[in-house]
C-alpha atoms as a PDB file:
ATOM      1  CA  UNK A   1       6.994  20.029 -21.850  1.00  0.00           C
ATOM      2  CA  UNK A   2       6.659  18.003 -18.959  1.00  0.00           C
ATOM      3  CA  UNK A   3       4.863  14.606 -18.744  1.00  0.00           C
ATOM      4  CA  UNK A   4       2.162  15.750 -17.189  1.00  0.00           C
ATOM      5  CA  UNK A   5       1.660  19.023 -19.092  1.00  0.00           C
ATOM      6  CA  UNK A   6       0.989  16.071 -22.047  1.00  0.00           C
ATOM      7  CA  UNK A   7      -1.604  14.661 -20.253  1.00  0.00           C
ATOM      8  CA  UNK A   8      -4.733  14.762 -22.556  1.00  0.00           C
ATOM      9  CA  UNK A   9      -7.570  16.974 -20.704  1.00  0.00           C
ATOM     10  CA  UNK A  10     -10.349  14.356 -21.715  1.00  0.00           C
ATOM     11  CA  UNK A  11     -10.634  10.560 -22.666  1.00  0.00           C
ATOM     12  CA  UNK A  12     -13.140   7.817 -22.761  1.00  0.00           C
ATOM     13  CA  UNK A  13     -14.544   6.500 -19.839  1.00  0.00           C
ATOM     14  CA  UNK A  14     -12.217   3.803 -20.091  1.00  0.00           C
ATOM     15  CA  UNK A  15     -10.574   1.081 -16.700  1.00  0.00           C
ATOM     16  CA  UNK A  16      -7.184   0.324 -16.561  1.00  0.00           C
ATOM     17  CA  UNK A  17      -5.553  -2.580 -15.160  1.00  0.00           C
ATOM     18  CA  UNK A  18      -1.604  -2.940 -13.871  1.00  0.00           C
ATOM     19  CA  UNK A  19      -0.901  -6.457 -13.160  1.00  0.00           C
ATOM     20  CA  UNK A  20       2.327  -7.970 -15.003  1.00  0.00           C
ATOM     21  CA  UNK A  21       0.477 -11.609 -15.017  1.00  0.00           C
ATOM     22  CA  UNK A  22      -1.299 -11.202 -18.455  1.00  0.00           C
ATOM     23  CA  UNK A  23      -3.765 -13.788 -17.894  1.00  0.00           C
ATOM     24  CA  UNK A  24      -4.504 -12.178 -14.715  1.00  0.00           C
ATOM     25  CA  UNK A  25      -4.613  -8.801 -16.573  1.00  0.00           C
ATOM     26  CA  UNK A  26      -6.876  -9.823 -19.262  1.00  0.00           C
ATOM     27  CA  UNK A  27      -9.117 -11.414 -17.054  1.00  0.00           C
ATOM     28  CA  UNK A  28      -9.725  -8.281 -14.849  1.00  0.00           C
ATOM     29  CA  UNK A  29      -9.837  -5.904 -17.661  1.00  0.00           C
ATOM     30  CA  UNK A  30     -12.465  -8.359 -19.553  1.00  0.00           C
ATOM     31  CA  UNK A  31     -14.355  -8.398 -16.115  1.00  0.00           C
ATOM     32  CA  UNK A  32     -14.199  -4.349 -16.458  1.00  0.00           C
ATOM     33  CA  UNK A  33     -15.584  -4.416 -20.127  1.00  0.00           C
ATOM     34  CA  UNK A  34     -18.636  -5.815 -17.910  1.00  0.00           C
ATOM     35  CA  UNK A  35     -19.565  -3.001 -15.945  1.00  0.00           C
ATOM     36  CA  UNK A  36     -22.325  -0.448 -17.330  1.00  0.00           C
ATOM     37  CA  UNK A  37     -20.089   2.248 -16.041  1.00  0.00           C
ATOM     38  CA  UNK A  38     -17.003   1.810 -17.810  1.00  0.00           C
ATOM     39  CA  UNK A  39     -17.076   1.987 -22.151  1.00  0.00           C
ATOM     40  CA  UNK A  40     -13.511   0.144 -22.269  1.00  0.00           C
ATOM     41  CA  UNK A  41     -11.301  -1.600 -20.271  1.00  0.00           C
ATOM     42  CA  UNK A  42      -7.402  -2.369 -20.995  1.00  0.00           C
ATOM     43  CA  UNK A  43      -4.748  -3.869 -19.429  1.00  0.00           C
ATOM     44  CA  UNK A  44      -0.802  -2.751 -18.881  1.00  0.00           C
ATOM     45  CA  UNK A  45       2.117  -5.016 -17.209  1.00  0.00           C
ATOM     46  CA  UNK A  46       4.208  -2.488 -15.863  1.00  0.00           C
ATOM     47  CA  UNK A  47       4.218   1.450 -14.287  1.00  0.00           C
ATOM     48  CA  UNK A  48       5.981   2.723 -17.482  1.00  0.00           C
ATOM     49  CA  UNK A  49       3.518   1.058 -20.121  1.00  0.00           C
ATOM     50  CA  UNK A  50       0.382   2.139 -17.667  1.00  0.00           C
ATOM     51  CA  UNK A  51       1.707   5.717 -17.792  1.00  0.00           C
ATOM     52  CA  UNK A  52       2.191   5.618 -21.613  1.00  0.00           C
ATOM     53  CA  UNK A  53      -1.513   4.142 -21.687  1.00  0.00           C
ATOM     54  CA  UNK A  54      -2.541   7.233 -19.571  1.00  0.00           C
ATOM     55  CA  UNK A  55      -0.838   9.786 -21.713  1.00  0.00           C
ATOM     56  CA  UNK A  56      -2.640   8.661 -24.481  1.00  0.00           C
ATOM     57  CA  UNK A  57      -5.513   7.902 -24.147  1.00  0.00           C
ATOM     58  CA  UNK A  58      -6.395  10.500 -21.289  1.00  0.00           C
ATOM     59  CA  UNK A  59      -7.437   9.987 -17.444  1.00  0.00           C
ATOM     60  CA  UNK A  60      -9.055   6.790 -17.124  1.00  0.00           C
ATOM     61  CA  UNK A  61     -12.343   6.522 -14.937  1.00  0.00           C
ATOM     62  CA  UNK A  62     -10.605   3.586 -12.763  1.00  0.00           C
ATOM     63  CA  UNK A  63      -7.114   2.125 -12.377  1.00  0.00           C
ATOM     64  CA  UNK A  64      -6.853  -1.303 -10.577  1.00  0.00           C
ATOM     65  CA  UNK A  65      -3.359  -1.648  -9.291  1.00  0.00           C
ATOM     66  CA  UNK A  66      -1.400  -5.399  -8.349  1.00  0.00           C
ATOM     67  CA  UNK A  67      -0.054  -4.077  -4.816  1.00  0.00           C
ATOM     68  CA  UNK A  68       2.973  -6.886  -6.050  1.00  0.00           C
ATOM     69  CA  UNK A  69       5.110  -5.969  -9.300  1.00  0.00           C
ATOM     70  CA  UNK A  70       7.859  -7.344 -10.769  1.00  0.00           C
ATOM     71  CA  UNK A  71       9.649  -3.886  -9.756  1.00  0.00           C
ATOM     72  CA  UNK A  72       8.251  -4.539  -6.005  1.00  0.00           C
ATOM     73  CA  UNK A  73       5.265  -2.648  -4.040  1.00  0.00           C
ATOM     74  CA  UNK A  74       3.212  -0.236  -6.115  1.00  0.00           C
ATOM     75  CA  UNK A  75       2.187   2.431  -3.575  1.00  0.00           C
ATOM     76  CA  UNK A  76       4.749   4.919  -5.478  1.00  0.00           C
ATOM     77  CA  UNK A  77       3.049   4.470  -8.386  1.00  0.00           C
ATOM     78  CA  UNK A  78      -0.290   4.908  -7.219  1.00  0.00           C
ATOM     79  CA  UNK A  79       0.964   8.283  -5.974  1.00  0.00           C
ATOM     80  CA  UNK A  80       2.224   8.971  -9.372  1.00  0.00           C
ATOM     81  CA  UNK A  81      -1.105   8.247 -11.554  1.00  0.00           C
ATOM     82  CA  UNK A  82      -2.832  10.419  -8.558  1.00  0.00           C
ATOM     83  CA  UNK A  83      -0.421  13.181  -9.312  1.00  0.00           C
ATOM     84  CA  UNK A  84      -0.690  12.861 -12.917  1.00  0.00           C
ATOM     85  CA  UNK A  85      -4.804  12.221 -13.306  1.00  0.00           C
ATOM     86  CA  UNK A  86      -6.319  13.299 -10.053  1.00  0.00           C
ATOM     87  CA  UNK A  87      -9.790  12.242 -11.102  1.00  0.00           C
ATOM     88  CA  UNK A  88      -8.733   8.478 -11.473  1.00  0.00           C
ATOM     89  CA  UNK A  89     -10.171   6.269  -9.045  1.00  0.00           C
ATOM     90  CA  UNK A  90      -7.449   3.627  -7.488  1.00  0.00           C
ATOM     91  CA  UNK A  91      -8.738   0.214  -6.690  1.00  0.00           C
ATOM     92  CA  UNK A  92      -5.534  -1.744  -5.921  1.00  0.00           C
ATOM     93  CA  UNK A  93      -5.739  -5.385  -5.550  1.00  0.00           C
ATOM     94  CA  UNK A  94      -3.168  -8.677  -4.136  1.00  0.00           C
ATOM     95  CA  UNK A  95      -2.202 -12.252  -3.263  1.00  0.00           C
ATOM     96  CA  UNK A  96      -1.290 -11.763   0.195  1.00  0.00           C
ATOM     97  CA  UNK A  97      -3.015 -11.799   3.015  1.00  0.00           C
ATOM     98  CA  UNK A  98      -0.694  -9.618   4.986  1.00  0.00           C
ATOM     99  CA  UNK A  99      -2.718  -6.804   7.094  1.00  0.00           C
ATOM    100  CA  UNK A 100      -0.001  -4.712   6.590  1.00  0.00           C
ATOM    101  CA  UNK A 101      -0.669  -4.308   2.978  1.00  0.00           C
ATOM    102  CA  UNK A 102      -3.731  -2.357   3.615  1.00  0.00           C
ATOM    103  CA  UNK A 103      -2.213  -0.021   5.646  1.00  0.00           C
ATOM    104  CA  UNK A 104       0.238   0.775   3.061  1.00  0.00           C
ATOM    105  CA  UNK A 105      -2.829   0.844   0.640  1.00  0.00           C
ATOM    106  CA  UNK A 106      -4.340   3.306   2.279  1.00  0.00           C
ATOM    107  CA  UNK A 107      -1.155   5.332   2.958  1.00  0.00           C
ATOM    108  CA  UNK A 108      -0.222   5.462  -0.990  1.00  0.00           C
ATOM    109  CA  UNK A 109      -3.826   7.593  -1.586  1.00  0.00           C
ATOM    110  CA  UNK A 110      -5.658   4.669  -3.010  1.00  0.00           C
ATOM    111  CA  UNK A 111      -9.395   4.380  -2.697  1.00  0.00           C
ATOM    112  CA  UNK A 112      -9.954   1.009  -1.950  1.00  0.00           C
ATOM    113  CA  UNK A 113      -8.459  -2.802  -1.877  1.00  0.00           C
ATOM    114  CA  UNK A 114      -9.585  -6.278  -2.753  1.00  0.00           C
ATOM    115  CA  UNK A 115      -8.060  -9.628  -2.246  1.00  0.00           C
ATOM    116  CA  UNK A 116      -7.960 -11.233  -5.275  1.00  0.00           C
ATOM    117  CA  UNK A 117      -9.264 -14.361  -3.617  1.00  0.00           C
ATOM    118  CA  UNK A 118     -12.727 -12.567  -3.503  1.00  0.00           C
ATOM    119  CA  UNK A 119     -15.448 -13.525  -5.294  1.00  0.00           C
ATOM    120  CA  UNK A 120     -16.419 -11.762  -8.401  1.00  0.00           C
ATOM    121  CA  UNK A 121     -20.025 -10.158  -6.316  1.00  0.00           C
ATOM    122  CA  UNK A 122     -16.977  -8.900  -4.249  1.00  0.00           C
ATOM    123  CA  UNK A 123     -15.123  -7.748  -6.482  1.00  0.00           C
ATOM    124  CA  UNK A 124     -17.941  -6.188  -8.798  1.00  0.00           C
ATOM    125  CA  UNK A 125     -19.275  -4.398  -5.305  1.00  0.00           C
ATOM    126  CA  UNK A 126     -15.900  -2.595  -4.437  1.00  0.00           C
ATOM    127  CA  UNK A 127     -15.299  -1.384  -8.675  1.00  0.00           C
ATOM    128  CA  UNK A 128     -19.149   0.179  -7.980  1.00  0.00           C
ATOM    129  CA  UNK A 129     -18.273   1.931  -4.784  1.00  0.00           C
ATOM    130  CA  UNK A 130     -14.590   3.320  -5.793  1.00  0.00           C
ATOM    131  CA  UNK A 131     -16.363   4.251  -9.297  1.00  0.00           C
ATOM    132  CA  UNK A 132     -18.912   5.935  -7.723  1.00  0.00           C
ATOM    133  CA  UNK A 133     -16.922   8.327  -5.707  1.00  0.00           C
ATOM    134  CA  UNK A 134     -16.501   5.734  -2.341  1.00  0.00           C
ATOM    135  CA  UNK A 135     -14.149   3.686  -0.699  1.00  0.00           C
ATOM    136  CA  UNK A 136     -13.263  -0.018  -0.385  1.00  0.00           C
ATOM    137  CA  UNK A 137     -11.197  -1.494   2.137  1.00  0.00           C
ATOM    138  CA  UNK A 138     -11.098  -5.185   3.717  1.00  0.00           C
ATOM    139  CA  UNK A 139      -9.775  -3.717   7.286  1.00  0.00           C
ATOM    140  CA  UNK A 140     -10.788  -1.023   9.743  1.00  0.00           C
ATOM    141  CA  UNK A 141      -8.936   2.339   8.635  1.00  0.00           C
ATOM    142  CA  UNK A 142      -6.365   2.204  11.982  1.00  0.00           C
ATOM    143  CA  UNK A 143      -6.197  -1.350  12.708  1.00  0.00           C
ATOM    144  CA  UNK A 144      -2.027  -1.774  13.249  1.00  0.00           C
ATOM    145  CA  UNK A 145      -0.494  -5.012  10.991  1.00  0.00           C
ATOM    146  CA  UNK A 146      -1.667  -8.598  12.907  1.00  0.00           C
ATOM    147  CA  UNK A 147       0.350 -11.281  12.443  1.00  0.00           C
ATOM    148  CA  UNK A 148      -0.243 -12.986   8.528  1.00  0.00           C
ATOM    149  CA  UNK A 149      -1.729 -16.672   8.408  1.00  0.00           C
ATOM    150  CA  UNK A 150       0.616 -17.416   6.232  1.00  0.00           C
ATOM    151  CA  UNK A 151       4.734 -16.545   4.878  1.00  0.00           C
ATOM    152  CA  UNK A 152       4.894 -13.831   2.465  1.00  0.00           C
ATOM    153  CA  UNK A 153       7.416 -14.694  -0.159  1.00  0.00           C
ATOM    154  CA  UNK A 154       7.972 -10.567   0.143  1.00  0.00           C
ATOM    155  CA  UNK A 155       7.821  -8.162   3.237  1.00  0.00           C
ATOM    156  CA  UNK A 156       5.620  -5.719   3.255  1.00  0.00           C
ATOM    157  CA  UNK A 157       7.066  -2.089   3.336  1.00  0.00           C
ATOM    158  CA  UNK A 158       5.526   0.363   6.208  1.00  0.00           C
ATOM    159  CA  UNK A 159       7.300   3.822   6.831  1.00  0.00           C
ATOM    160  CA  UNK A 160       6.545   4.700  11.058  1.00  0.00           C
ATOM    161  CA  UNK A 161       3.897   7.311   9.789  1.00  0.00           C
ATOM    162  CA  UNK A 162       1.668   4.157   7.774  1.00  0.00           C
ATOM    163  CA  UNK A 163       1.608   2.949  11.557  1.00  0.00           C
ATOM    164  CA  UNK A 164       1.076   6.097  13.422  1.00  0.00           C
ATOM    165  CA  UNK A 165       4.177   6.532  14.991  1.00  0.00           C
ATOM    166  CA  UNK A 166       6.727   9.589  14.787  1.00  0.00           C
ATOM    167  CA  UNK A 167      10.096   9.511  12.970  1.00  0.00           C
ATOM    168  CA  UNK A 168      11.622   9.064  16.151  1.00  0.00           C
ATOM    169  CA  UNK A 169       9.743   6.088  17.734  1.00  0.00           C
ATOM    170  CA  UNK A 170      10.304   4.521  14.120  1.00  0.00           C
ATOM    171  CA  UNK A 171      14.316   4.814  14.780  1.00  0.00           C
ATOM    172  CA  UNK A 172      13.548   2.762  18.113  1.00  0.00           C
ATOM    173  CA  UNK A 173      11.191   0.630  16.982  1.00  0.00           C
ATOM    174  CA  UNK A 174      13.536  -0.473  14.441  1.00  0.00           C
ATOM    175  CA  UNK A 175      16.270  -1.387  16.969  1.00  0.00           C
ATOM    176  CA  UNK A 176      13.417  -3.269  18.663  1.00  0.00           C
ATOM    177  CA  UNK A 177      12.882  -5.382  16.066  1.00  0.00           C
ATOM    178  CA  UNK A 178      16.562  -6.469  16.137  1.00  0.00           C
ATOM    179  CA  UNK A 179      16.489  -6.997  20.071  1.00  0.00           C
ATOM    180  CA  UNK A 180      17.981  -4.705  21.823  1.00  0.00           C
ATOM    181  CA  UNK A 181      17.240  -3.387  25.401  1.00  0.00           C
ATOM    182  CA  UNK A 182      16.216  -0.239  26.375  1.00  0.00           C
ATOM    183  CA  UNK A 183      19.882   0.667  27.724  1.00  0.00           C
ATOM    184  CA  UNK A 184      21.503  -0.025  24.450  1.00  0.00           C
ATOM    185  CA  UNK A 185      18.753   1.754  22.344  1.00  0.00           C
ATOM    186  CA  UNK A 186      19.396   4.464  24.712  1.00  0.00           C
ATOM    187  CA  UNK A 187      23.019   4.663  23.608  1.00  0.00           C
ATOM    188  CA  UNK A 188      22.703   3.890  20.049  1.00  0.00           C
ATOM    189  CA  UNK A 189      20.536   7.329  20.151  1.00  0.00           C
ATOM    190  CA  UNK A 190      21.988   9.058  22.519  1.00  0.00           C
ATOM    191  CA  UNK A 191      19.085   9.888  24.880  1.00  0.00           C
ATOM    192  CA  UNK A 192      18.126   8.792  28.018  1.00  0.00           C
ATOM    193  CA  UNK A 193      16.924   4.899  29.090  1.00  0.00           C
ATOM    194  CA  UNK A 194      13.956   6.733  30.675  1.00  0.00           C
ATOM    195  CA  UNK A 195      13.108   8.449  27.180  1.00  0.00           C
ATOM    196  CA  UNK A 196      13.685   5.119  25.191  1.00  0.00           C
ATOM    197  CA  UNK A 197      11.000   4.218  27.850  1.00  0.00           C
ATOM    198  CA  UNK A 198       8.440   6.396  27.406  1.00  0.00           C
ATOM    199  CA  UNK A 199       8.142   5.679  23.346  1.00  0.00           C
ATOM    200  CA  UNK A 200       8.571   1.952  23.694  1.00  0.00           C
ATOM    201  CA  UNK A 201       5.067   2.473  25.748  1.00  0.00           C
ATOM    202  CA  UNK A 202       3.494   4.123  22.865  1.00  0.00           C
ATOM    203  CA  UNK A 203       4.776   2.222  20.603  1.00  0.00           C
ATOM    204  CA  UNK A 204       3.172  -0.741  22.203  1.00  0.00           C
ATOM    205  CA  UNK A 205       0.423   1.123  22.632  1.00  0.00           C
ATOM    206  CA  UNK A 206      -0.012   1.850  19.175  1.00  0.00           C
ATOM    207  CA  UNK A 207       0.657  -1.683  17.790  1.00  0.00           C
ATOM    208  CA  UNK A 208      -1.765  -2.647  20.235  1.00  0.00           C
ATOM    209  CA  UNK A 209       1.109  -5.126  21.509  1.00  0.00           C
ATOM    210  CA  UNK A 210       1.224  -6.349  24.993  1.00  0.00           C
ATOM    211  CA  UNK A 211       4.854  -6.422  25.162  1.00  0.00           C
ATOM    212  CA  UNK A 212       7.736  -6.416  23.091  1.00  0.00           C
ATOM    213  CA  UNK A 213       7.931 -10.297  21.692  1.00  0.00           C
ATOM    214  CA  UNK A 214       3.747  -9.664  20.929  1.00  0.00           C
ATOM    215  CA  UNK A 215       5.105  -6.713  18.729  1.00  0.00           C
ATOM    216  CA  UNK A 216       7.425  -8.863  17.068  1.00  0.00           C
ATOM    217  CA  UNK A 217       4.986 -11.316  15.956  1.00  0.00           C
ATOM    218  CA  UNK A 218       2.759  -8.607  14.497  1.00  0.00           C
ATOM    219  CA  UNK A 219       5.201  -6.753  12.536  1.00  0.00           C
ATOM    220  CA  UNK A 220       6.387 -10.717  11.069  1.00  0.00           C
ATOM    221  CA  UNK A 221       6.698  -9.998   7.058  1.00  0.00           C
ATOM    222  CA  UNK A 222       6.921  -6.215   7.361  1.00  0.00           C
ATOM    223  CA  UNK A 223      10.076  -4.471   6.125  1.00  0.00           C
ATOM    224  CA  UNK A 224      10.456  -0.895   8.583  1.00  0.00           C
ATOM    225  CA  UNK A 225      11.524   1.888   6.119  1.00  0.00           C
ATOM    226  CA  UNK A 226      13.385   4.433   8.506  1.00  0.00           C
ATOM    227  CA  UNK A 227      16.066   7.003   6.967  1.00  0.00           C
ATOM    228  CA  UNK A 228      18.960   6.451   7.757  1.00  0.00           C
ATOM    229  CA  UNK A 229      20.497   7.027  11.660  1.00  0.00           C
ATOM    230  CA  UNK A 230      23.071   6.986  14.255  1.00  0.00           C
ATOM    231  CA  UNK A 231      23.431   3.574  15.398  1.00  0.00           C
ATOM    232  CA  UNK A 232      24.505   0.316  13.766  1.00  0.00           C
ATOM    233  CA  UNK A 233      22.570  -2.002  11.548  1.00  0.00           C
END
């Protein structure tokens, strides 16, 4: 029997939280225990413990999901509890400031994200709305990654679809980023300059970048995820 086939149909209306900071944890699912929607609230430090929680004790109403574990991002696993309890409602929460972060948010199915530097009327507002069948997001739903106030200690991870751009323009985008011409783009991929052309356009276009060294500086603390290609690393 698979996992999911063990999946109990029902459950109490119950919140989860997946942080692996316990004081963090506790605090949110305490805040939870709170709300007149919810009859329980607990909390679980990692993916495997939060899926264990889920197997047992059924679906819960809402998850809220630390974009940052231990293991790295969590939009995987958010994709996984999705898969697993479709009527869950995915808050997911961080630290950083990082645009990007909402973009990969979005991208993993979630249905909202705080900064956990909001206040708790904040906070309280975007559990309603996700609870009550709504979204919650701090940016505008197509707004490309800015450059972050601050250093991330982590870079975000962004596929070329979370920023609109095809599998190919994320193969030159990626040789962008480490500097190289058109000309030598053009030969790492074996098309023509005036092809390597045409998507550097969009892709500026789409990042909403003036030129290449203002794409750069937007795309500072994201990590591009392309498959593996043709040309050297």
């Amino acid at each position: 029997m698979s996992f999911s086939e063990s999946l109990r149909p029902g459950g109490d209306h119950y919140g989860l939280v997946v942080d692996d900071h316990p004081l963090v944890a506790h605090g949110m699912a305490a805040f939870l225990r709170l709300h007149k929607k919810l009859d329980d609230a607990v909390s679980a430090g990692s993916p495997p413990e939060a899926l264990r929680t889920i197997a047992q004790r059924g679906a819960p109403a809402i998850a809220l999901v630390d974009f940052w574990l231990a293991d790295g991002a969590t939009d995987l696993f958010v994709r996984d509890v999705l898969a697993l309890a479709p009527s869950t409602r995915v808050l997911m929460v961080s630290g950083d400031s990082h645009p990007a972060i909402v973009l990969k948010v979005r991208a993993s199915g979630a249905h909202g994200f705080v900064h956990k530097q909001e206040a708790p009327e904040a906070f309280a507002a975007a559990v309603s709305a996700v609870l009550d069948g709504g979204t919650w997001f701090d940016a505008a739903p197509d707004s490309p990654p800015a450059v972050a106030d601050t250093p991330l200690a982590r870079e975000v991870p962004l596929a070329p679809s979370d920023l609109g751009l095809t599998p190919r323009q994320g193969e030159i985008l990626a040789l962008l980023l480490q500097g190289l011409p058109n000309k030598p783009i053009a030969a790492a991929l074996n098309v023509s300059e005036h092809t390597i052309k045409e998507h550097v356009t969009a892709i500026l276009h789409k990042l909403q970048a003036r030129n290449r060294v203002e794409a750069i500086a937007k795309l500072r603390g994201v990590r591009l995820e392309v498959p593996p290609a043709h040309y050297p690393r």
